[in-house]
N, C-alpha and C. Protein backbone atom coordinates (compact mmCIF):
# COMPACT_ATOMS: atom_id res chain seq x y z
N UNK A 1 42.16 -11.58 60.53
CA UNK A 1 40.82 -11.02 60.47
C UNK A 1 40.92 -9.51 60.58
N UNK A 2 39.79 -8.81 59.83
CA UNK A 2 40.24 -7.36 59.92
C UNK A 2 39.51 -6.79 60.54
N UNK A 3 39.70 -5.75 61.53
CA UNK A 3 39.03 -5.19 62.66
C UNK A 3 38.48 -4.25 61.93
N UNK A 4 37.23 -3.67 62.23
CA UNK A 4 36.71 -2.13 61.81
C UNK A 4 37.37 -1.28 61.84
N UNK A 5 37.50 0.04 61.37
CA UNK A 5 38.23 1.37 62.09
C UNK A 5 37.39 1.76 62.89
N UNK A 6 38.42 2.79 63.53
CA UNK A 6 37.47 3.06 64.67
C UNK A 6 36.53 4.52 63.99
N UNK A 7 35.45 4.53 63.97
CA UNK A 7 35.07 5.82 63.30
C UNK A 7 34.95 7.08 63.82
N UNK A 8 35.35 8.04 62.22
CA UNK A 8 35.85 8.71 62.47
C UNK A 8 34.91 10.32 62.17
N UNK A 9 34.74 11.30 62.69
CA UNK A 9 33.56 12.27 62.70
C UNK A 9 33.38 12.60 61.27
N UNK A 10 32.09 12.34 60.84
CA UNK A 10 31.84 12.72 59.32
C UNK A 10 32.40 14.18 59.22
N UNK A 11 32.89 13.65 57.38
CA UNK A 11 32.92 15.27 56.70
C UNK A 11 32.04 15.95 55.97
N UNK A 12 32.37 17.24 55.78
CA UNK A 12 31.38 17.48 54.82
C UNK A 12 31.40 17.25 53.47
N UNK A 13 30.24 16.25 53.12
CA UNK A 13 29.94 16.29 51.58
C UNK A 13 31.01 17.32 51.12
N UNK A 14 31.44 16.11 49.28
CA UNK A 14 31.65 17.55 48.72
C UNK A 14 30.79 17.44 47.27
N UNK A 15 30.05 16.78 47.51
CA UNK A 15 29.34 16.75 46.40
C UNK A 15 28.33 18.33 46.62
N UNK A 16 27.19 18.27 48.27
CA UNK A 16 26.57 19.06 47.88
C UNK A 16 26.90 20.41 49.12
N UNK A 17 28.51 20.22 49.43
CA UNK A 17 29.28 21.07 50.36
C UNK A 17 28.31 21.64 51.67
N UNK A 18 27.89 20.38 51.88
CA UNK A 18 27.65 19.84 53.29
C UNK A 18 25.92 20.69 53.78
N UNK A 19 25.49 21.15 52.21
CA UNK A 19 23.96 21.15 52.65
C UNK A 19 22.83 20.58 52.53
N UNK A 20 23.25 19.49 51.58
CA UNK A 20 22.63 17.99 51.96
C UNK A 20 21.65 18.49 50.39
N UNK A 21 21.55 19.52 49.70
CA UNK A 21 20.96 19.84 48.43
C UNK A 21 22.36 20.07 47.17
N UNK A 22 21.37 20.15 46.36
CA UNK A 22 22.20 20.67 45.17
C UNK A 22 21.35 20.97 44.31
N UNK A 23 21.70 22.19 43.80
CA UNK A 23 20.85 23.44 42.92
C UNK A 23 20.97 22.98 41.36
N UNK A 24 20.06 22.98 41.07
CA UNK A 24 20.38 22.21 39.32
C UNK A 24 19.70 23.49 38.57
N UNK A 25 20.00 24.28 38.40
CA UNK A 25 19.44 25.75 37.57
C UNK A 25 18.09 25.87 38.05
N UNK A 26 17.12 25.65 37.83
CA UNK A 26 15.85 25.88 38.43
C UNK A 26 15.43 24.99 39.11
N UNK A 27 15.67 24.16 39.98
CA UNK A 27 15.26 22.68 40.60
C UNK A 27 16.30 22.50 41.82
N UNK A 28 15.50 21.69 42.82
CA UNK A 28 16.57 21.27 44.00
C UNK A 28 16.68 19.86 43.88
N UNK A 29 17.43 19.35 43.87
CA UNK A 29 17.50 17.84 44.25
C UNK A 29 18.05 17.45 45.66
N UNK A 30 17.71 16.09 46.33
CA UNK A 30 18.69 16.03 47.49
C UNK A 30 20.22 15.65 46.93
N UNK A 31 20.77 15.53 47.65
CA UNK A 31 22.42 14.71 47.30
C UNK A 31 22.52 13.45 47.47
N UNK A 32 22.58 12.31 46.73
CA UNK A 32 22.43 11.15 47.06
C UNK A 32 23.79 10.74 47.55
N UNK A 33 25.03 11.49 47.13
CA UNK A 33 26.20 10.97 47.98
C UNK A 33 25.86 10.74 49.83
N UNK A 34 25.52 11.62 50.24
CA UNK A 34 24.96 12.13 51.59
C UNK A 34 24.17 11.82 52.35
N UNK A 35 23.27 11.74 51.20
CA UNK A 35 21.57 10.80 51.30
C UNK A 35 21.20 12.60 52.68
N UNK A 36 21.28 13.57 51.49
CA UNK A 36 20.60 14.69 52.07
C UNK A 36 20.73 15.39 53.29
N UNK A 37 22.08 14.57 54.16
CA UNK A 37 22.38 14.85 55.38
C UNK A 37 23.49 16.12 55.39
N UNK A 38 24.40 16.48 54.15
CA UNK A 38 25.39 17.24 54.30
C UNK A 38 26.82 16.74 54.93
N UNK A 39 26.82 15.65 55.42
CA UNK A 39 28.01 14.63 55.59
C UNK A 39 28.17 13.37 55.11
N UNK A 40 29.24 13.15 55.07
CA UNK A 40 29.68 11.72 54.37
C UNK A 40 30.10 11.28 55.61
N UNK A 41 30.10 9.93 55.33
CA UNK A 41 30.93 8.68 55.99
C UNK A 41 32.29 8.53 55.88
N UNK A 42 33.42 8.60 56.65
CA UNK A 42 34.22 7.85 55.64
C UNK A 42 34.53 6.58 55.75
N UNK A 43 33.80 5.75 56.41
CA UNK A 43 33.97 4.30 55.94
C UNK A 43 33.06 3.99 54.79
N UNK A 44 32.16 4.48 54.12
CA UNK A 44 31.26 4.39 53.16
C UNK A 44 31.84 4.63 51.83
N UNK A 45 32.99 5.40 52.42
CA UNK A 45 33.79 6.22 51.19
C UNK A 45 34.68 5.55 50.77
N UNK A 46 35.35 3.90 51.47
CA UNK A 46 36.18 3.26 51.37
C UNK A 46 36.42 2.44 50.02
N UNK A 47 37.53 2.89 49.71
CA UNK A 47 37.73 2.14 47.97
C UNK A 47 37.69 0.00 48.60
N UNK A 48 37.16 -0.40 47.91
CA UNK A 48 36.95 -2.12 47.57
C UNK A 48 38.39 -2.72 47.56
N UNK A 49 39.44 -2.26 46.82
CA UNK A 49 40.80 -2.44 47.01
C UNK A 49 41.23 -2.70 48.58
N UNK A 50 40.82 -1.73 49.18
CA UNK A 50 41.53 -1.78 50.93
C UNK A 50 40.99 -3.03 50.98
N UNK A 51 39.73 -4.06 50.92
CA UNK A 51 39.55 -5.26 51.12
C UNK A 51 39.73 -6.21 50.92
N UNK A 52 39.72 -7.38 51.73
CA UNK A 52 39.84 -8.99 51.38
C UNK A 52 39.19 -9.90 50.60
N UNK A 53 39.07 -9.13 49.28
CA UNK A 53 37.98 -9.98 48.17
C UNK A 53 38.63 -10.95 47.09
N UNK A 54 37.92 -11.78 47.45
CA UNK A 54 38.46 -12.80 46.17
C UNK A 54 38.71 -12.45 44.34
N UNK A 55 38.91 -12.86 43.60
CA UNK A 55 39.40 -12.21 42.49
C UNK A 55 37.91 -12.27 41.52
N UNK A 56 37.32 -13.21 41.94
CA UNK A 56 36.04 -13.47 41.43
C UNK A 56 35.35 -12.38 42.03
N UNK A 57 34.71 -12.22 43.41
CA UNK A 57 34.14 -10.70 44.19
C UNK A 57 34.57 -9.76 43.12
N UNK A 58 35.78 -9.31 43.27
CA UNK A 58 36.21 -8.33 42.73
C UNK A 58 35.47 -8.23 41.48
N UNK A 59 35.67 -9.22 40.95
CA UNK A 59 35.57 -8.90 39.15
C UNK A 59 33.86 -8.52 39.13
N UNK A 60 32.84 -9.43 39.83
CA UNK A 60 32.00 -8.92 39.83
C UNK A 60 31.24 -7.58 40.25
N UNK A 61 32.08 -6.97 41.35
CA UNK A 61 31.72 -5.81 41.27
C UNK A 61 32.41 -4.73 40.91
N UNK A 62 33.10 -5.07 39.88
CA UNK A 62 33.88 -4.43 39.31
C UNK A 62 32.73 -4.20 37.80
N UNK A 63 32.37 -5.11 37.54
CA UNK A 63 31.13 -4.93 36.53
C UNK A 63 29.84 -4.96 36.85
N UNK A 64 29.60 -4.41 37.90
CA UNK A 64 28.68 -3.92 37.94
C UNK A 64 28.73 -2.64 37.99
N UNK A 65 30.37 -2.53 38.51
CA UNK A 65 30.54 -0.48 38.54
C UNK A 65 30.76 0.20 40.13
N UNK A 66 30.99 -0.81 40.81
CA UNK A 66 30.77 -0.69 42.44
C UNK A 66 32.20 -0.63 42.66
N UNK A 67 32.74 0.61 43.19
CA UNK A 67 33.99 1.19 43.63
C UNK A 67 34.30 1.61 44.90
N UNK A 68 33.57 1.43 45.99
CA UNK A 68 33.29 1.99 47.34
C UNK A 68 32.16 0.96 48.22
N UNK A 69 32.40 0.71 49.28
CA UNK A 69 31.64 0.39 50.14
C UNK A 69 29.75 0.97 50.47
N UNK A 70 29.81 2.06 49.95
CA UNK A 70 28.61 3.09 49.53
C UNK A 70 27.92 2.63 48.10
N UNK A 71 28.37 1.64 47.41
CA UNK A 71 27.92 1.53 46.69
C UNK A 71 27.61 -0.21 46.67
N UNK A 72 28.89 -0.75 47.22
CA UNK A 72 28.19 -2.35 47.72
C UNK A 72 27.37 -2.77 48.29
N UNK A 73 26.89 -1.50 49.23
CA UNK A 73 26.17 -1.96 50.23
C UNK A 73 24.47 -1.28 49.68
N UNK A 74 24.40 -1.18 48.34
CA UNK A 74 23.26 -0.52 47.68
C UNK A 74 22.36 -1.67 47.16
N UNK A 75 23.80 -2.77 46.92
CA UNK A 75 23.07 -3.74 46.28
C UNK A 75 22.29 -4.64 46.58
N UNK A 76 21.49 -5.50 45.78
CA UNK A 76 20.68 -6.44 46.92
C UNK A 76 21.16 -7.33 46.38
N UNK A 77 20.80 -8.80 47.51
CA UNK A 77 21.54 -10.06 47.06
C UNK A 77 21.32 -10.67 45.55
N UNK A 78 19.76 -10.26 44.98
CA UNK A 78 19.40 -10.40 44.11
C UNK A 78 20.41 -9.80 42.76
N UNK A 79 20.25 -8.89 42.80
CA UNK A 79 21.41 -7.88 41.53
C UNK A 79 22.21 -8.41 41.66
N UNK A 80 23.20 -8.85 42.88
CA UNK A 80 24.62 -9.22 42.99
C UNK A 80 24.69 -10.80 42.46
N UNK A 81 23.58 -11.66 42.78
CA UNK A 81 23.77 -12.85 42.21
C UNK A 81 23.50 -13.20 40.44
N UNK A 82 22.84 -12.03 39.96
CA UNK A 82 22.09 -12.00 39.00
C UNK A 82 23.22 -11.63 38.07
N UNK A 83 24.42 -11.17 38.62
CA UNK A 83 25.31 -10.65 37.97
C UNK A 83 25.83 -11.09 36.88
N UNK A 84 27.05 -10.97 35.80
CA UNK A 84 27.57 -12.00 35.17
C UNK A 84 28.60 -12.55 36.23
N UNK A 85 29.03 -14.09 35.79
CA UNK A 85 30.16 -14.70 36.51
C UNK A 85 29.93 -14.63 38.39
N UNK A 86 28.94 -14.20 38.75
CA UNK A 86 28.36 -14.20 40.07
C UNK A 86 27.93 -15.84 40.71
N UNK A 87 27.81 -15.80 41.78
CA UNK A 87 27.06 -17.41 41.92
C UNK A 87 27.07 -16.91 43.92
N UNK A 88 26.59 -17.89 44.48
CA UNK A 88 25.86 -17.42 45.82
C UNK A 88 27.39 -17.38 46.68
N UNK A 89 28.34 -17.98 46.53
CA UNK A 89 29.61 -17.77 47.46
C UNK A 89 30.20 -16.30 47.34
N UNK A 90 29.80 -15.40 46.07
CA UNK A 90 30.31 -14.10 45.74
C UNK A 90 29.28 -13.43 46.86
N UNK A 91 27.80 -13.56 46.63
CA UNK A 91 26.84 -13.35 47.75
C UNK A 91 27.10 -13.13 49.01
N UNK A 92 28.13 -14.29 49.35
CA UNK A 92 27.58 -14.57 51.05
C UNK A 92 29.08 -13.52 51.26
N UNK A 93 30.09 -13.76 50.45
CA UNK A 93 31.46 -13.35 50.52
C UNK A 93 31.31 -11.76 51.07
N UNK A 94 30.81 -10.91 50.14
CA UNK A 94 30.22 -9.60 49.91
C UNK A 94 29.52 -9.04 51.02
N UNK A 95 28.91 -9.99 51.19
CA UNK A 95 27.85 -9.65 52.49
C UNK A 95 28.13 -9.85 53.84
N UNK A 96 29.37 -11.09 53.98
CA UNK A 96 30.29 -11.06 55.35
C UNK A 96 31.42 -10.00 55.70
N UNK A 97 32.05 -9.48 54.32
CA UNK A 97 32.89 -8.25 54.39
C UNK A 97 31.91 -7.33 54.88
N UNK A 98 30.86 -6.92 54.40
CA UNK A 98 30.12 -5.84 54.83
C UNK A 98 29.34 -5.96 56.17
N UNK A 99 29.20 -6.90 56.79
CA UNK A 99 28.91 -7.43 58.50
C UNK A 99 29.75 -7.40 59.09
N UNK A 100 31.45 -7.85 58.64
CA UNK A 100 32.38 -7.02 59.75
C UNK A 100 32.51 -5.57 59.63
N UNK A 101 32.51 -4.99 58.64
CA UNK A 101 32.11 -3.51 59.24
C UNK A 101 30.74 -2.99 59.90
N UNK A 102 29.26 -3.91 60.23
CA UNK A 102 28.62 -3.41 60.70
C UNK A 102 27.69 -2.91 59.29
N UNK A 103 27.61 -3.08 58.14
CA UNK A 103 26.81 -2.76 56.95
C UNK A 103 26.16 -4.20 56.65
N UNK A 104 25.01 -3.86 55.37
CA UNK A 104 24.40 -5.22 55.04
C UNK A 104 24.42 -4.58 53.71
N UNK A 105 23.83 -5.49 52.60
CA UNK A 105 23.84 -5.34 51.81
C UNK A 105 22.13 -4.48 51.48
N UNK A 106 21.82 -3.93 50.29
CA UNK A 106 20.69 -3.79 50.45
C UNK A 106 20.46 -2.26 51.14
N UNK A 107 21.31 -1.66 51.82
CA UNK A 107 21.48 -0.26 51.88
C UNK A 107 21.53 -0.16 53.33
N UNK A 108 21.05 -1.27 54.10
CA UNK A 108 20.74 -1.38 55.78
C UNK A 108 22.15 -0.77 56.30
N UNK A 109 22.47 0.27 57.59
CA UNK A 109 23.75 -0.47 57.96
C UNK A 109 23.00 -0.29 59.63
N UNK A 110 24.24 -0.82 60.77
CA UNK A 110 24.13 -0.58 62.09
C UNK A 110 24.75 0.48 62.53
C-alpha cells in the first residue's frame, strides 16, 4: 500500500512566477495552474506514472489527456465514466488512488 508523501512547502508557480496572474497584452487572467494563489503543489504536480494504475486506468486517462494528479482530480465521475473504454471499476479505481492521497475527484481535495 502506498503511503502519502509527506508534504512538502509549495513552490512558486512557474506558469504565472508566483503572482497568481498572467498578463496577456492588454488583459489579466488568473493562472489556472495555481488556481491564482502564486504556488503550486507538488503533489498535484505528480506525473500518473509514479502510480498504481491498472493498464485500463491508464489508457483512459491517457485519452482523455490527464498527465498529473492536478488534472485527475478535475474530473468528475461522470466525464471519467463517459469516457471511451471506461466502465465504473476505472471510476472507483481513480477515485481510491486519489483518497489515499487525501484528493477526490471533481476538484475537492482535504
Amino acid at each position: 500500500m502506498e503511503t502519502p508523501p509527506t508534504p512538502a512547502a509549495p513552490e512558486p508557480c512557474p506558469d504565472c512566477r508566483g503572482s497568481g496572474k498572467i498578463t496577456l497584452l492588454l488583459s489579466i487572467k488568473p493562472c489556472k495552474r495555481c488556481r491564482g494563489t502564486g504556488r503550486v503543489d507538488p503533489l498535484l504536480d505528480r506525473a500518473l506514472d509514479d502510480l498504481e494504475l491498472s493498464i485500463r486506468a491508464r489508457a483512459v486517462l491517457a485519452r482523455l489527456g490527464v498527465r498529473n494528479l492536478r488534472q485527475a482530480m478535475s474530473l468528475t465521475q461522470d466525464i471519467l465514466l463517459r469516457a471511451p473504454g471506461s466502465n465504473a471499476l476505472v471510476v472507483r479505481e481513480v477515485a481510491s488512488i486519489l483518497a489515499r492521497l487525501g484528493l477526490t475527484l471533481g476538484g475537492k481535495g482535504t
